[in-house]
Protein backbone atom coordinates (compact mmCIF):
# COMPACT_ATOMS: atom_id res chain seq x y z
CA UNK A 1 -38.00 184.84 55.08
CA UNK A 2 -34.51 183.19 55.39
CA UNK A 3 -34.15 184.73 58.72
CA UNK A 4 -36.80 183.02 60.19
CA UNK A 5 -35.19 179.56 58.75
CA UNK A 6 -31.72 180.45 61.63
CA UNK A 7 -31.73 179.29 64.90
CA UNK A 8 -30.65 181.98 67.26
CA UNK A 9 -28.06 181.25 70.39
CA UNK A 10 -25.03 179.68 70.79
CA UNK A 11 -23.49 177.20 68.55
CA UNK A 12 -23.97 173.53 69.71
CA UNK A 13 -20.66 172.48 72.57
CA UNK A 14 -18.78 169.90 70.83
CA UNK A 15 -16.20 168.48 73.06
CA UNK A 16 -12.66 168.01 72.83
CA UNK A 17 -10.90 164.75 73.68
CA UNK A 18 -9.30 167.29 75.93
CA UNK A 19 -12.36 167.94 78.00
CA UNK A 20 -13.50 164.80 78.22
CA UNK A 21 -10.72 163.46 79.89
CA UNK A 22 -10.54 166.61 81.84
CA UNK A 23 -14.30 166.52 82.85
CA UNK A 24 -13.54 162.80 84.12
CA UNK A 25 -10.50 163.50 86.23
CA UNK A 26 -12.43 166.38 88.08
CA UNK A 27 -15.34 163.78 88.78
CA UNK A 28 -13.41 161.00 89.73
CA UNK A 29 -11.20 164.03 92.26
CA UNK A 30 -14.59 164.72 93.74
CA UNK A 31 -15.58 168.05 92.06
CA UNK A 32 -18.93 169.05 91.95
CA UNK A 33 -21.31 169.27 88.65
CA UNK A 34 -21.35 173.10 88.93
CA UNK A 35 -17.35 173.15 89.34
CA UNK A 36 -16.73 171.32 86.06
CA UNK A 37 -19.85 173.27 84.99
CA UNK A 38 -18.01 176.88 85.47
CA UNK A 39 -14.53 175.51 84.47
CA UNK A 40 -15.93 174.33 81.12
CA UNK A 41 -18.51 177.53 80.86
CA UNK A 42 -21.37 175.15 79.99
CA UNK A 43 -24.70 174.99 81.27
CA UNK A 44 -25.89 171.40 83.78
CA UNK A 45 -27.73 170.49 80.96
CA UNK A 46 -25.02 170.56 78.37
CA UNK A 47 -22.59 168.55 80.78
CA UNK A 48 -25.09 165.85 81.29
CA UNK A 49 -25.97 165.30 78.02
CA UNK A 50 -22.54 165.71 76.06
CA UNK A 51 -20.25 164.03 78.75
CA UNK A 52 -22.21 161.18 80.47
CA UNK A 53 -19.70 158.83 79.79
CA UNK A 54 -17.05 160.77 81.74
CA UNK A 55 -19.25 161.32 84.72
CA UNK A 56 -19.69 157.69 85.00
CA UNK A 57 -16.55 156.73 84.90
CA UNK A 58 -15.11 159.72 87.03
CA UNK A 59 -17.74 158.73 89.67
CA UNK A 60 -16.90 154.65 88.85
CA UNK A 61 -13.52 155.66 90.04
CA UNK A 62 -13.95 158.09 92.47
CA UNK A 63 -16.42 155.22 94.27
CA UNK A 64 -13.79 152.24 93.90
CA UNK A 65 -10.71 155.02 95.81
CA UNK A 66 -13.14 155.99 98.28
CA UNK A 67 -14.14 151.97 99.00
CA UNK A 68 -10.47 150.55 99.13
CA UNK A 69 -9.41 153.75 101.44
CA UNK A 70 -12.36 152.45 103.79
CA UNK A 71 -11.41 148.56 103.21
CA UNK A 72 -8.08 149.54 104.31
CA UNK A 73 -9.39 151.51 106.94
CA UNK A 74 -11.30 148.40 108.17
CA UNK A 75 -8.29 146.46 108.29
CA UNK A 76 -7.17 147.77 111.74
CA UNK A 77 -7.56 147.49 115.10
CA UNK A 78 -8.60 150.48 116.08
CA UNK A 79 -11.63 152.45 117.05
CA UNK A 80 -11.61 153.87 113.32
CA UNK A 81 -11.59 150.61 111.59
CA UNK A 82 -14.87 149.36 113.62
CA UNK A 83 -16.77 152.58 112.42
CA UNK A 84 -15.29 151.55 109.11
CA UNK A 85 -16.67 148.47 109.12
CA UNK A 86 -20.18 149.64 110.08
CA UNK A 87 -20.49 152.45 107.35
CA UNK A 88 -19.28 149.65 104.74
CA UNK A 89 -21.80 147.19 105.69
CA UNK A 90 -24.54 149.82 106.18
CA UNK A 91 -23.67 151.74 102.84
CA UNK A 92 -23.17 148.30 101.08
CA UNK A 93 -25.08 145.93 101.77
CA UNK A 94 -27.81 147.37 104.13
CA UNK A 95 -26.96 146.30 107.45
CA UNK A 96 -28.30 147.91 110.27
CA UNK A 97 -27.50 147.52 114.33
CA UNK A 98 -31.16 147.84 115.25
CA UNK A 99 -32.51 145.36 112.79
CA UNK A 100 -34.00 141.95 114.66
CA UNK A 101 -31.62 139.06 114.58
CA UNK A 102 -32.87 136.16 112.28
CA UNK A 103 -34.62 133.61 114.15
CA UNK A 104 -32.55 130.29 114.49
C-alpha cells in the first residue's frame, strides 16, 4: 500500500540564486519564454510559477532600455525621430493621427 502513498515524476524545480538572476538577464536581453524555457530544461508552467519575480523585472528593464533608446531617438531632427515620436505617443499614451481634434 505504501506505493500508492509516492507521487510519481520529477522532483519539484527549486531554483538557484543562480538561475534566477540568470532567468532575469535573458528577459530583460529580450529572450523568449521558450528560450529560457530550453536553457533551464523546465516546462512554461514551471518558469511562470517559480520565477515570476524575474520575469517582471527582466521585462521592467527590458521596457525602460527599449523607452530611453526611443526617447533618445525622438530627440533628433530627423525623419527617424518623428516616427519616434509617433510610436511613443501611440504606444504610451494612446494617441492616434486620425482621432477628431477636441472641439475649442
Amino acid at each position: 500500500m505504501e506505493h500508492l502513498k509516492r507521487k510519481g515524476g520529477r522532483p519539484p524545480h527549486e531554483p538557484s540564486p543562480t538561475d534566477r538572476r540568470l532567468v532575469e538577464v535573458l528577459t530583460a536581453e529580450g529572450l523568449s519564454q521558450r528560450e529560457i524555457c530550453s536553457i533551464l530544461a523546465v516546462t512554461p508552467k514551471t518558469l511562470r510559477l517559480r520565477y515570476r519575480e524575474e520575469l517582471d523585472r527582466g521585462s521592467a528593464h527590458l521596457e525602460a532600455s527599449l523607452a530611453m533608446h526611443l526617447y533618445r531617438l525622438a530627440g533628433g531632427k530627423s525623419a527617424v525621430a518623428l516616427r519616434a515620436i509617433k510610436f511613443i505617443l501611440k504606444a504610451r499614451f494612446g494617441w492616434s493621427e486620425f482621432a477628431p481634434r477636441p472641439a475649442g
